[in-house]
C-alpha atoms as a PDB file:
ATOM      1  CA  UNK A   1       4.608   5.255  25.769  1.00  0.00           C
ATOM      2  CA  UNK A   2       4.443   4.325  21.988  1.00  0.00           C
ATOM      3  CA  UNK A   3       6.491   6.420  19.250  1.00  0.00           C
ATOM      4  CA  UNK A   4       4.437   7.382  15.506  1.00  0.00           C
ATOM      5  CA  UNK A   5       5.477   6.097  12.573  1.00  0.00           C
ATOM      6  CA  UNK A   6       7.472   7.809  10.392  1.00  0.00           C
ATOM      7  CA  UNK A   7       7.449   4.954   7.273  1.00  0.00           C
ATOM      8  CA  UNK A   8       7.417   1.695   6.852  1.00  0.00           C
ATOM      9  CA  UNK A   9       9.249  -0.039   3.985  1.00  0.00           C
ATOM     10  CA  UNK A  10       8.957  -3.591   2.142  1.00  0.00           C
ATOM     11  CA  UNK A  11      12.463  -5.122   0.945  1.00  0.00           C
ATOM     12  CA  UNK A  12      12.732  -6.722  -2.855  1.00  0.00           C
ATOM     13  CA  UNK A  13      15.854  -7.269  -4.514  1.00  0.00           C
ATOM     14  CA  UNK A  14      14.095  -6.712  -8.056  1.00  0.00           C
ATOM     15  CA  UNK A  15      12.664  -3.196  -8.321  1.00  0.00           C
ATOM     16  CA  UNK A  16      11.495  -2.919 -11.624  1.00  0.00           C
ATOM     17  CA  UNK A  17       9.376  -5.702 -11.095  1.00  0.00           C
ATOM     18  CA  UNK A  18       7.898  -4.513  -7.313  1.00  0.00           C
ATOM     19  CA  UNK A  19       7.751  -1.157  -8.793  1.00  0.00           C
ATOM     20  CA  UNK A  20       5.825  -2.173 -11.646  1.00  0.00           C
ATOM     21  CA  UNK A  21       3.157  -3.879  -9.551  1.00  0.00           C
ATOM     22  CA  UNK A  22       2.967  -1.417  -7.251  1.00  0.00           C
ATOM     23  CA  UNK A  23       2.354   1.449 -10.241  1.00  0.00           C
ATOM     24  CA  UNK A  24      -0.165  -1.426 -11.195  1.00  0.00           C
ATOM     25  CA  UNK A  25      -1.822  -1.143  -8.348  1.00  0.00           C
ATOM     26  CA  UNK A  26      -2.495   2.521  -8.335  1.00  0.00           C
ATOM     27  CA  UNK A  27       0.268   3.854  -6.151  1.00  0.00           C
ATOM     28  CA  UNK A  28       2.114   6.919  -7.636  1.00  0.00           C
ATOM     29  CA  UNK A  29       6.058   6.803  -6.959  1.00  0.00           C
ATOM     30  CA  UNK A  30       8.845   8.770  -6.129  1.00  0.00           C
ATOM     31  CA  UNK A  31      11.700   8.194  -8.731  1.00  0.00           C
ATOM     32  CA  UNK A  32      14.200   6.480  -7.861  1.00  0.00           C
ATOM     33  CA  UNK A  33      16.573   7.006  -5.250  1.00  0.00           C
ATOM     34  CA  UNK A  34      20.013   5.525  -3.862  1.00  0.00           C
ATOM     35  CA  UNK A  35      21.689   5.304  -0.824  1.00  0.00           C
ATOM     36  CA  UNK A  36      25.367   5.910  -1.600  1.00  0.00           C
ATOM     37  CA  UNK A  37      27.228   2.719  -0.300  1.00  0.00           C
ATOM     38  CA  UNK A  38      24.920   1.047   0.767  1.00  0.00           C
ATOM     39  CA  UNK A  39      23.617  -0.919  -1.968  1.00  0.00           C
ATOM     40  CA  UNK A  40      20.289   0.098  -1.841  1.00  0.00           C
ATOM     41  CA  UNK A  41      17.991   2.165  -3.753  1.00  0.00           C
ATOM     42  CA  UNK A  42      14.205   2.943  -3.021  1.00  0.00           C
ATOM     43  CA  UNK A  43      11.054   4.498  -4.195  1.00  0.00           C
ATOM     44  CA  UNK A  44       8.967   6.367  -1.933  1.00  0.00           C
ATOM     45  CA  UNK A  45       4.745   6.408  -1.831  1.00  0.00           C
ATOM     46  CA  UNK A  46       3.623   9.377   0.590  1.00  0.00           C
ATOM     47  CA  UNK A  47       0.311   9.347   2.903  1.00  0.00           C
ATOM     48  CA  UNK A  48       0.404  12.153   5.051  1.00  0.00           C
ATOM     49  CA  UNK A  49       2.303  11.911   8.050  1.00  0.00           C
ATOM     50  CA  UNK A  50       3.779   8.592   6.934  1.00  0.00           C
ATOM     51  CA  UNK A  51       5.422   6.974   3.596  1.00  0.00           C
ATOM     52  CA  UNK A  52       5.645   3.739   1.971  1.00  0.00           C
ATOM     53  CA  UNK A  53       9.235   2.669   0.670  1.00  0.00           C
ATOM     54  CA  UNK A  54      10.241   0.195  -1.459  1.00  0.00           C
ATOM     55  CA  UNK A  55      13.817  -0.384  -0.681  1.00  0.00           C
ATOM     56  CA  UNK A  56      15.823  -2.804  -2.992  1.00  0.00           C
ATOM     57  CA  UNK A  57      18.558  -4.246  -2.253  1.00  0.00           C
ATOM     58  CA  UNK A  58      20.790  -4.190  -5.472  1.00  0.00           C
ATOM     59  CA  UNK A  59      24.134  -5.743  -4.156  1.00  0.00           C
ATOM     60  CA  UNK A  60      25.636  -6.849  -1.630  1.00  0.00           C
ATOM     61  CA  UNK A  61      25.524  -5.201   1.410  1.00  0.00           C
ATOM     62  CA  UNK A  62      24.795  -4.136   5.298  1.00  0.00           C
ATOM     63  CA  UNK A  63      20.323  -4.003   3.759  1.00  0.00           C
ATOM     64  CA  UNK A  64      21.504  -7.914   2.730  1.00  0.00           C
ATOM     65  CA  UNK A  65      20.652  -9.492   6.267  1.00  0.00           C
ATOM     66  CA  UNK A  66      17.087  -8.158   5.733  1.00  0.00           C
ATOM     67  CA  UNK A  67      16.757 -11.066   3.495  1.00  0.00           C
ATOM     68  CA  UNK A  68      14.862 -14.103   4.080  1.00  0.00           C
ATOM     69  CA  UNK A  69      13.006 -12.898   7.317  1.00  0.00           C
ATOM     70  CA  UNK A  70       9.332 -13.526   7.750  1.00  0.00           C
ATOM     71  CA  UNK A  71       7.974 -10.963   5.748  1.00  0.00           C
ATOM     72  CA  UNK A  72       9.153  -8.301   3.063  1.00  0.00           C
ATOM     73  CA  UNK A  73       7.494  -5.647   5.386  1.00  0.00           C
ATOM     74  CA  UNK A  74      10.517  -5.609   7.230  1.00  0.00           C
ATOM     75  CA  UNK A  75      11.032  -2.032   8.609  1.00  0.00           C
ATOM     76  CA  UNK A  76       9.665   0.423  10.499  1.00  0.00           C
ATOM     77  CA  UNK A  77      10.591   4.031  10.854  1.00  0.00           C
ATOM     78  CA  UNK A  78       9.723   5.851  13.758  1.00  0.00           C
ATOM     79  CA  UNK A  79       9.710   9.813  13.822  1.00  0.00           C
ATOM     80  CA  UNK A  80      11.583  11.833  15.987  1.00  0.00           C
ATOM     81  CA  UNK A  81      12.690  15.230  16.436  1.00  0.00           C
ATOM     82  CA  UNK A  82      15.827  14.062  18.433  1.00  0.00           C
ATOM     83  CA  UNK A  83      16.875  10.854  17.700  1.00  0.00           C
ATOM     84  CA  UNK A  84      19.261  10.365  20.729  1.00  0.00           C
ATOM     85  CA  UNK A  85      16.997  11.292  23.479  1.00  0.00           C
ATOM     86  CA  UNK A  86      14.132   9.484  21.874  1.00  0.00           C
ATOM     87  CA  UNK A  87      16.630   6.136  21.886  1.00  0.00           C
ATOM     88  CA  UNK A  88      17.273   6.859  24.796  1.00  0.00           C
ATOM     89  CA  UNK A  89      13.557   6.873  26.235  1.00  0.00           C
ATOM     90  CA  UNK A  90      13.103   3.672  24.346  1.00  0.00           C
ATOM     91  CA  UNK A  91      16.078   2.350  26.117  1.00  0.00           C
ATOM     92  CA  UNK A  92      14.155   3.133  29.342  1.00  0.00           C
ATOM     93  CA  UNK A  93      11.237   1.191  28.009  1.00  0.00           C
ATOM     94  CA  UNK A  94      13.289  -2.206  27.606  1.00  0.00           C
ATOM     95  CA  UNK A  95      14.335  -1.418  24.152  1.00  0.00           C
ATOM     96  CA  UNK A  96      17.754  -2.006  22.915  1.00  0.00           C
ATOM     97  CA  UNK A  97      19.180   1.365  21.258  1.00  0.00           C
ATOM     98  CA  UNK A  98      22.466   1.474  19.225  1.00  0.00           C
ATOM     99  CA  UNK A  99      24.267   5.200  18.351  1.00  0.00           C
ATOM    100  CA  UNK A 100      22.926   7.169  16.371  1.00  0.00           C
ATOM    101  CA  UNK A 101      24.156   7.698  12.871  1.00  0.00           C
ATOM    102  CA  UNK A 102      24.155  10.134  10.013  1.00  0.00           C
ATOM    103  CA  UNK A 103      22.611   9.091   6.923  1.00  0.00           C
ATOM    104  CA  UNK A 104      22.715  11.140   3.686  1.00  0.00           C
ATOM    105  CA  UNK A 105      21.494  10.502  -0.153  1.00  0.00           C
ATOM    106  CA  UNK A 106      21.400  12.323  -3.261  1.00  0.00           C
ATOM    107  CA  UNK A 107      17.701  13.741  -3.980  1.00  0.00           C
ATOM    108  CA  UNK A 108      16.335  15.742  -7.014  1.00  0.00           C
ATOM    109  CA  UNK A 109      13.575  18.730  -6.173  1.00  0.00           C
ATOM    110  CA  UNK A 110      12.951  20.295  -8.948  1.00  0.00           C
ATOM    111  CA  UNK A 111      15.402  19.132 -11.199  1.00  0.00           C
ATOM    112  CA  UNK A 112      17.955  20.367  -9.482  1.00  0.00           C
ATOM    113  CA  UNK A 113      19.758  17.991  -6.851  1.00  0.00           C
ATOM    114  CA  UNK A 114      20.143  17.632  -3.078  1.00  0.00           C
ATOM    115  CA  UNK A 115      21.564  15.914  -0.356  1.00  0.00           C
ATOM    116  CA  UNK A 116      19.018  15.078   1.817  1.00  0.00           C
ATOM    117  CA  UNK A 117      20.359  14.036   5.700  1.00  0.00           C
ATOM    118  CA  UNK A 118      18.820  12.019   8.119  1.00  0.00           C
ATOM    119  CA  UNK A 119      19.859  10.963  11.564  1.00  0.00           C
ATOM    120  CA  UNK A 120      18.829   7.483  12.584  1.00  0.00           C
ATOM    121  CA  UNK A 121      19.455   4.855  15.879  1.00  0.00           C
ATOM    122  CA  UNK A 122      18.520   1.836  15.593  1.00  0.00           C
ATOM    123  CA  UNK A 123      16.191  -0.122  18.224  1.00  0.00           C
ATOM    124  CA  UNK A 124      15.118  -3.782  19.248  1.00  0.00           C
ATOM    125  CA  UNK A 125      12.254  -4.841  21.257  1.00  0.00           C
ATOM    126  CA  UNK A 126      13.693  -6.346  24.810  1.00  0.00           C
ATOM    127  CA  UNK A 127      12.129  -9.662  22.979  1.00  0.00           C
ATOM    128  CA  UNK A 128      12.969 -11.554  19.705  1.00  0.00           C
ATOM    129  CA  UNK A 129      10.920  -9.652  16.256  1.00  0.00           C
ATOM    130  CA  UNK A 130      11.505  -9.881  13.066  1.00  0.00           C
ATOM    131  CA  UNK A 131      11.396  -6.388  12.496  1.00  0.00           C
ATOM    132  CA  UNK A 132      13.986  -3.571  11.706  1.00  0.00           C
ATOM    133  CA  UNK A 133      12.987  -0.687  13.751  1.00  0.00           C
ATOM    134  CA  UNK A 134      14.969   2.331  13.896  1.00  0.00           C
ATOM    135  CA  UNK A 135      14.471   6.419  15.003  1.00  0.00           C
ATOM    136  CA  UNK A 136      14.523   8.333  11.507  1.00  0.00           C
ATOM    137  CA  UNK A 137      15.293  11.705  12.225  1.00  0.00           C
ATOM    138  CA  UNK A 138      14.450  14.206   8.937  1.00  0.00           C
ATOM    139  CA  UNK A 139      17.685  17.210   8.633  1.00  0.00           C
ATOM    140  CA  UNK A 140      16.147  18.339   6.206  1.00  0.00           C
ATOM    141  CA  UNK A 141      12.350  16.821   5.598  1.00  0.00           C
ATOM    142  CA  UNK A 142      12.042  20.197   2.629  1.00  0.00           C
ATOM    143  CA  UNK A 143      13.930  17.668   0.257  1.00  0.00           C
ATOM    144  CA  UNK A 144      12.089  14.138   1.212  1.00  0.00           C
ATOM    145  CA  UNK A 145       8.246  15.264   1.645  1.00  0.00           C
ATOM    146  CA  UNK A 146       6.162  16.619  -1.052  1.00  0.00           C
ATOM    147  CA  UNK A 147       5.404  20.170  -1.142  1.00  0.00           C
ATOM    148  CA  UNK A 148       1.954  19.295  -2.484  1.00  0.00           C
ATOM    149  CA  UNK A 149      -0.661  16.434  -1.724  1.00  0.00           C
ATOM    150  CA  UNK A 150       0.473  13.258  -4.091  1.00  0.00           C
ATOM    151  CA  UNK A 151      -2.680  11.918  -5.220  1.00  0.00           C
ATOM    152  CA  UNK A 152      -2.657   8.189  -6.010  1.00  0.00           C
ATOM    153  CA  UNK A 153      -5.125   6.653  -9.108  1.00  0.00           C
ATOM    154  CA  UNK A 154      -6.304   3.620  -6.635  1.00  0.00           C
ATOM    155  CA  UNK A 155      -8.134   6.712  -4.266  1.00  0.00           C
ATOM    156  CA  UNK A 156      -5.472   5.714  -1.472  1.00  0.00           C
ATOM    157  CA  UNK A 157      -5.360   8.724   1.181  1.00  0.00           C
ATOM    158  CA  UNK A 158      -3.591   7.608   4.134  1.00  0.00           C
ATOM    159  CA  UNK A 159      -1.845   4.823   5.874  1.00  0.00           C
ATOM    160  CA  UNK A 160      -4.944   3.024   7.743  1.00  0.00           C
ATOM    161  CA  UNK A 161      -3.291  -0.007   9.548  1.00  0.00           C
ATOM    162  CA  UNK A 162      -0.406  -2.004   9.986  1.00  0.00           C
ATOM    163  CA  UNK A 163      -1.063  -5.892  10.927  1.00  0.00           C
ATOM    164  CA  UNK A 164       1.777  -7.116  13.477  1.00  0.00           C
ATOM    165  CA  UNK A 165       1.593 -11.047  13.558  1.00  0.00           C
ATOM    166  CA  UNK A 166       2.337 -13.565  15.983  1.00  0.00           C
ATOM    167  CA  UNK A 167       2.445 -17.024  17.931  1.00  0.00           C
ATOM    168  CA  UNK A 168      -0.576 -15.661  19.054  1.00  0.00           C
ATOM    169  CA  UNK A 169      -2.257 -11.822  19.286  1.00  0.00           C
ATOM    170  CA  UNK A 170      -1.221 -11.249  22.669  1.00  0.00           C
ATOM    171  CA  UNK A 171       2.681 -12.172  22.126  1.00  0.00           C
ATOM    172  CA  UNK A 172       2.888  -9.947  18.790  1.00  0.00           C
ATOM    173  CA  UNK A 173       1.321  -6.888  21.364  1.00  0.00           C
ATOM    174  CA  UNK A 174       3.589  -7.400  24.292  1.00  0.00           C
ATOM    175  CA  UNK A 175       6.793  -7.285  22.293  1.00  0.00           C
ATOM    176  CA  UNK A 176       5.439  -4.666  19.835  1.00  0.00           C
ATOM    177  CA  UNK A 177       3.438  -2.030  21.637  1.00  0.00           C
ATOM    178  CA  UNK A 178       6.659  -1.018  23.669  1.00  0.00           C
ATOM    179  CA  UNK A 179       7.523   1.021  20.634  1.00  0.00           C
ATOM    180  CA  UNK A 180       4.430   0.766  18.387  1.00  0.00           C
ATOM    181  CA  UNK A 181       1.500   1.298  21.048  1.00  0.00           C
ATOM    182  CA  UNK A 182      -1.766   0.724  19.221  1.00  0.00           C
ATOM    183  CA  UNK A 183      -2.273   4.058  17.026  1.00  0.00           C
ATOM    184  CA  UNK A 184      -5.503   5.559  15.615  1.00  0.00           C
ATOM    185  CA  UNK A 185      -6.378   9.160  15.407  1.00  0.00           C
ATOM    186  CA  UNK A 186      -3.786  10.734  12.697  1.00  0.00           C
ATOM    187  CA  UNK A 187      -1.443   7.181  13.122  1.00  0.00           C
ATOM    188  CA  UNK A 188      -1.956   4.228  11.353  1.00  0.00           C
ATOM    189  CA  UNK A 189      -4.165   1.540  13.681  1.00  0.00           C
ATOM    190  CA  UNK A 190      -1.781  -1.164  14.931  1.00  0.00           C
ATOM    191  CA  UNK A 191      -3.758  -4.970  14.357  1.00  0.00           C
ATOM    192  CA  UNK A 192      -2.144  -7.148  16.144  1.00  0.00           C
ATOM    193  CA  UNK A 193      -3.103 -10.972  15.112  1.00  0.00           C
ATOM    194  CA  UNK A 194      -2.395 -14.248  15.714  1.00  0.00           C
ATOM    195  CA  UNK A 195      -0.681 -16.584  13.006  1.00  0.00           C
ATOM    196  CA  UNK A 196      -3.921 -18.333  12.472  1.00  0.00           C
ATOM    197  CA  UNK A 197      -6.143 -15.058  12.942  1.00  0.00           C
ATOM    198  CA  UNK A 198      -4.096 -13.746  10.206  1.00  0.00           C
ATOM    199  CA  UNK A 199      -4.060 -16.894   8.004  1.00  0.00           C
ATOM    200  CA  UNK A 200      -7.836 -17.345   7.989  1.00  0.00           C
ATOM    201  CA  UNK A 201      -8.036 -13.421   7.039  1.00  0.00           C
ATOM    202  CA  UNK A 202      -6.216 -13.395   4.191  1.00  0.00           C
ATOM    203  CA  UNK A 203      -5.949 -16.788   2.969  1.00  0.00           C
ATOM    204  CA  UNK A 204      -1.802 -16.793   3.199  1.00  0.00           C
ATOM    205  CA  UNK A 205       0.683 -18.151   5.695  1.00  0.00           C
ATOM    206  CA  UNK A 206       2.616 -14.589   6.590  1.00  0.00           C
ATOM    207  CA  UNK A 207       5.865 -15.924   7.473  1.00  0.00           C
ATOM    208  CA  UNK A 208       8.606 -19.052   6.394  1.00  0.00           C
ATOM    209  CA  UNK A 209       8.519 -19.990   9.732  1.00  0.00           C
ATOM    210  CA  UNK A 210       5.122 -21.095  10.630  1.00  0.00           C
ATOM    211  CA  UNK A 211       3.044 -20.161  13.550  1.00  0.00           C
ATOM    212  CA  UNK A 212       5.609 -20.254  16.212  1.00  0.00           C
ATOM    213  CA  UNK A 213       7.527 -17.450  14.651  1.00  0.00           C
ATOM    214  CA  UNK A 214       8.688 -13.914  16.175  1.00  0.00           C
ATOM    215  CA  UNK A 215       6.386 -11.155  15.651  1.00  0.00           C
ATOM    216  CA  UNK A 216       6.738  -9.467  12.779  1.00  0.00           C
ATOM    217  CA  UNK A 217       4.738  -6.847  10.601  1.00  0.00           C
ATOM    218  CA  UNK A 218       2.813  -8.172   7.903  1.00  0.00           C
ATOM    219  CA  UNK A 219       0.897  -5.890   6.067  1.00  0.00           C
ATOM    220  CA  UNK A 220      -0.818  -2.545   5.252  1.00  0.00           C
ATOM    221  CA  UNK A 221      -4.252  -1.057   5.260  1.00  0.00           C
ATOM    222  CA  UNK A 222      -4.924   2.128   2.872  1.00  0.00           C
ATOM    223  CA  UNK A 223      -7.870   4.267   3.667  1.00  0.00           C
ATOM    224  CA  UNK A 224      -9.421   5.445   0.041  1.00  0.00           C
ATOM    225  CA  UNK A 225     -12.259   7.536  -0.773  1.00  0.00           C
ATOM    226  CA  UNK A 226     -14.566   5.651  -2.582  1.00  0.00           C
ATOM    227  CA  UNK A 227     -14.612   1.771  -2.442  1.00  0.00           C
ATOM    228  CA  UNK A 228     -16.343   0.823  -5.393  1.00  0.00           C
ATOM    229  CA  UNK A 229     -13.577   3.151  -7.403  1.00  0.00           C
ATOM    230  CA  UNK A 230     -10.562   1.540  -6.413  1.00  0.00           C
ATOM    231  CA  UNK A 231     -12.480  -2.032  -7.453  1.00  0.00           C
ATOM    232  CA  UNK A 232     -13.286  -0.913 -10.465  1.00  0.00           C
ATOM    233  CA  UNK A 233      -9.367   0.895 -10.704  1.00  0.00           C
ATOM    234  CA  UNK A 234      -7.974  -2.410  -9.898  1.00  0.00           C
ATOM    235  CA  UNK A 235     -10.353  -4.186 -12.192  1.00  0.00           C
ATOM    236  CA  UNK A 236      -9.381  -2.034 -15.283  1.00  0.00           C
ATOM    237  CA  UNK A 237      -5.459  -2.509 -14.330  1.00  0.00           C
ATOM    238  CA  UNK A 238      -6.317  -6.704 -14.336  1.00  0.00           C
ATOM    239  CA  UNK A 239      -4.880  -6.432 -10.948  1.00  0.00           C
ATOM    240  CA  UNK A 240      -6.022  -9.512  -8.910  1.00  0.00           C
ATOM    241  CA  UNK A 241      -7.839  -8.382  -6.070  1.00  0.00           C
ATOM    242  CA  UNK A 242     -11.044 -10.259  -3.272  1.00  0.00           C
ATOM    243  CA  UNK A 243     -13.822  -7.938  -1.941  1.00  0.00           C
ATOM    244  CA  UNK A 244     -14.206  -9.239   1.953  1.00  0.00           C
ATOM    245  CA  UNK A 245     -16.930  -7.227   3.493  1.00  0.00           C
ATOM    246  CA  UNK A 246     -15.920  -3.391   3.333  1.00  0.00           C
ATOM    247  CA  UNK A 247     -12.191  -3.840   2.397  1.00  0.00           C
ATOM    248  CA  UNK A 248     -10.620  -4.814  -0.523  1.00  0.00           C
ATOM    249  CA  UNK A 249      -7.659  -7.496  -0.571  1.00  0.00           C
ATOM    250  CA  UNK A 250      -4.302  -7.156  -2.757  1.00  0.00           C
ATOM    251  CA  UNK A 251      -2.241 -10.652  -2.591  1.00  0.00           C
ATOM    252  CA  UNK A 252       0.538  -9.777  -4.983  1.00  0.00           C
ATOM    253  CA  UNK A 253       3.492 -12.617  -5.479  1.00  0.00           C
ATOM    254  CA  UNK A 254       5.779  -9.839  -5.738  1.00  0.00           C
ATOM    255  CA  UNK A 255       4.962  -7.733  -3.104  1.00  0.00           C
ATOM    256  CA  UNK A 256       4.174 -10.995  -0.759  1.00  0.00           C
ATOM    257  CA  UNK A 257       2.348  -9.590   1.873  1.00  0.00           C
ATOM    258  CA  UNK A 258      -0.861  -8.695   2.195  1.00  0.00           C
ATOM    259  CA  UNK A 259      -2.182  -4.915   0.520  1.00  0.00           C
ATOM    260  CA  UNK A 260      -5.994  -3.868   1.583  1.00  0.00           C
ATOM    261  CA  UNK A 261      -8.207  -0.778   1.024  1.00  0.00           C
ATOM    262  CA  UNK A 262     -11.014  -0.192   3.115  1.00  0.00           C
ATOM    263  CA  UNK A 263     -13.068   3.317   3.739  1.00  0.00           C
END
């Protein structure tokens, strides 16, 4: 048993600059957003079934021990239509599941504004990761998702696959899959690689702890329409960017993980 993905989010604690390369890059943004005492704020990228946030953390706060991990692609939302039984099937699974807990922020649809609510639980893998998962829960999903398609200028259409990185392939799978199984169809395809799989892919170390570090996610795959477009998008925006076979490779030093397109 494996639970979808609801969105995944990359942490910064300067927003105008992630924000700004991400607009670079062709991604169209939500405006911002807060999260009342919390110190956060966030802007949201929508793919179908799943989203991209950006969360920064502003000040000091609960979001600050996401710092420092072994990636910025630190969290991972998975949807639910009950978040207590669903913790509680994780639970069953090996997982550890905290109480759930009910999560609200201001939103604006329309000019006029909202309080969207959420009800989350966090989880852990029975093993060490260096990943933030949690059951999201959407009260009221009217005030979050887009009543219309968002088109982005880099061709992006969906959320193609997440890389989950390791010691080696295998380890990243067994502690991951419990929750994440392997996707496809409508879900994002889950890549699991090894530290040096993923090093020789991408040309970057993914983590500040080497090889032997926990799994941990470290990067996204876009699906986009038209290859040669988004090259020739990113090439017009003087966004730095590698063709490797049929994908296209995004290492941004704000961002610092990996960002690919591929058809």
């Amino acid at each position: 048993m494996a639970f979808p993905i609801d969105h995944l989010f990359t942490v910064t604690t300067d927003r105008e600059a992630a924000r700004t390369a991400l607009a670079g890059m062709g991604f169209e943004l939500s405006e911002r957003g807060e999260h009342p005492g919390r110190g956060t704020s966030n802007h949201l990228m929508f793919f179908g079934r799943c989203y991209w946030e950006l969360l920064a953390i502003d000040e000091p706060g609960p979001a600050s021990a996401l710092l420092g991990k072994a990636t910025t692609l630190m969290g991972c939302a998975l949807r639910t239509a009950d978040a207590a039984r669903d913790a509680a099937a994780a639970a069953r699974l090996g997982a550890s599941a905290g109480a759930t807990e009910p999560v609200t922020r201001p939103v604006r649809v329309d000019g006029q504004w909202h309080t969207a609510r959420f009800t989350i639980a966090p989880l852990a893998p029975a093993a060490p990761a260096d990943v933030y998962f949690f059951f999201c829960q959407h009260l009221t999903p009217e005030l979050v998702w887009p009543h219309e398609r968002v088109v982005h200028p880099n061709g992006a259409l969906r959320l193609k696959a997440l890389y989950a990185v390791g010691p080696s392939g295998s380890s990243a799978e067994r502690t991951l899959s419990v929750l994440l199984g392997s996707g496809g169809g409508e879900e994002p395809q889950i890549e699991y690689l090894s530290a040096d799989t993923y090093r020789s892919r991408f040309g970057m170390q993914s983590t500040s702890g080497g090889a032997e570090a926990p799994p941990h996610l470290a990067g996204l795959a876009f699906q986009v329409g038209d290859l040669n477009r988004c090259a020739a998008y990113l090439t017009k925006q003087r966004i730095p960017h590698r063709i490797q076979g049929r994908e296209i490779q995004v290492l941004s030093d704000v961002v610092k993980h990996p960002i690919v397109f591929a058809a």
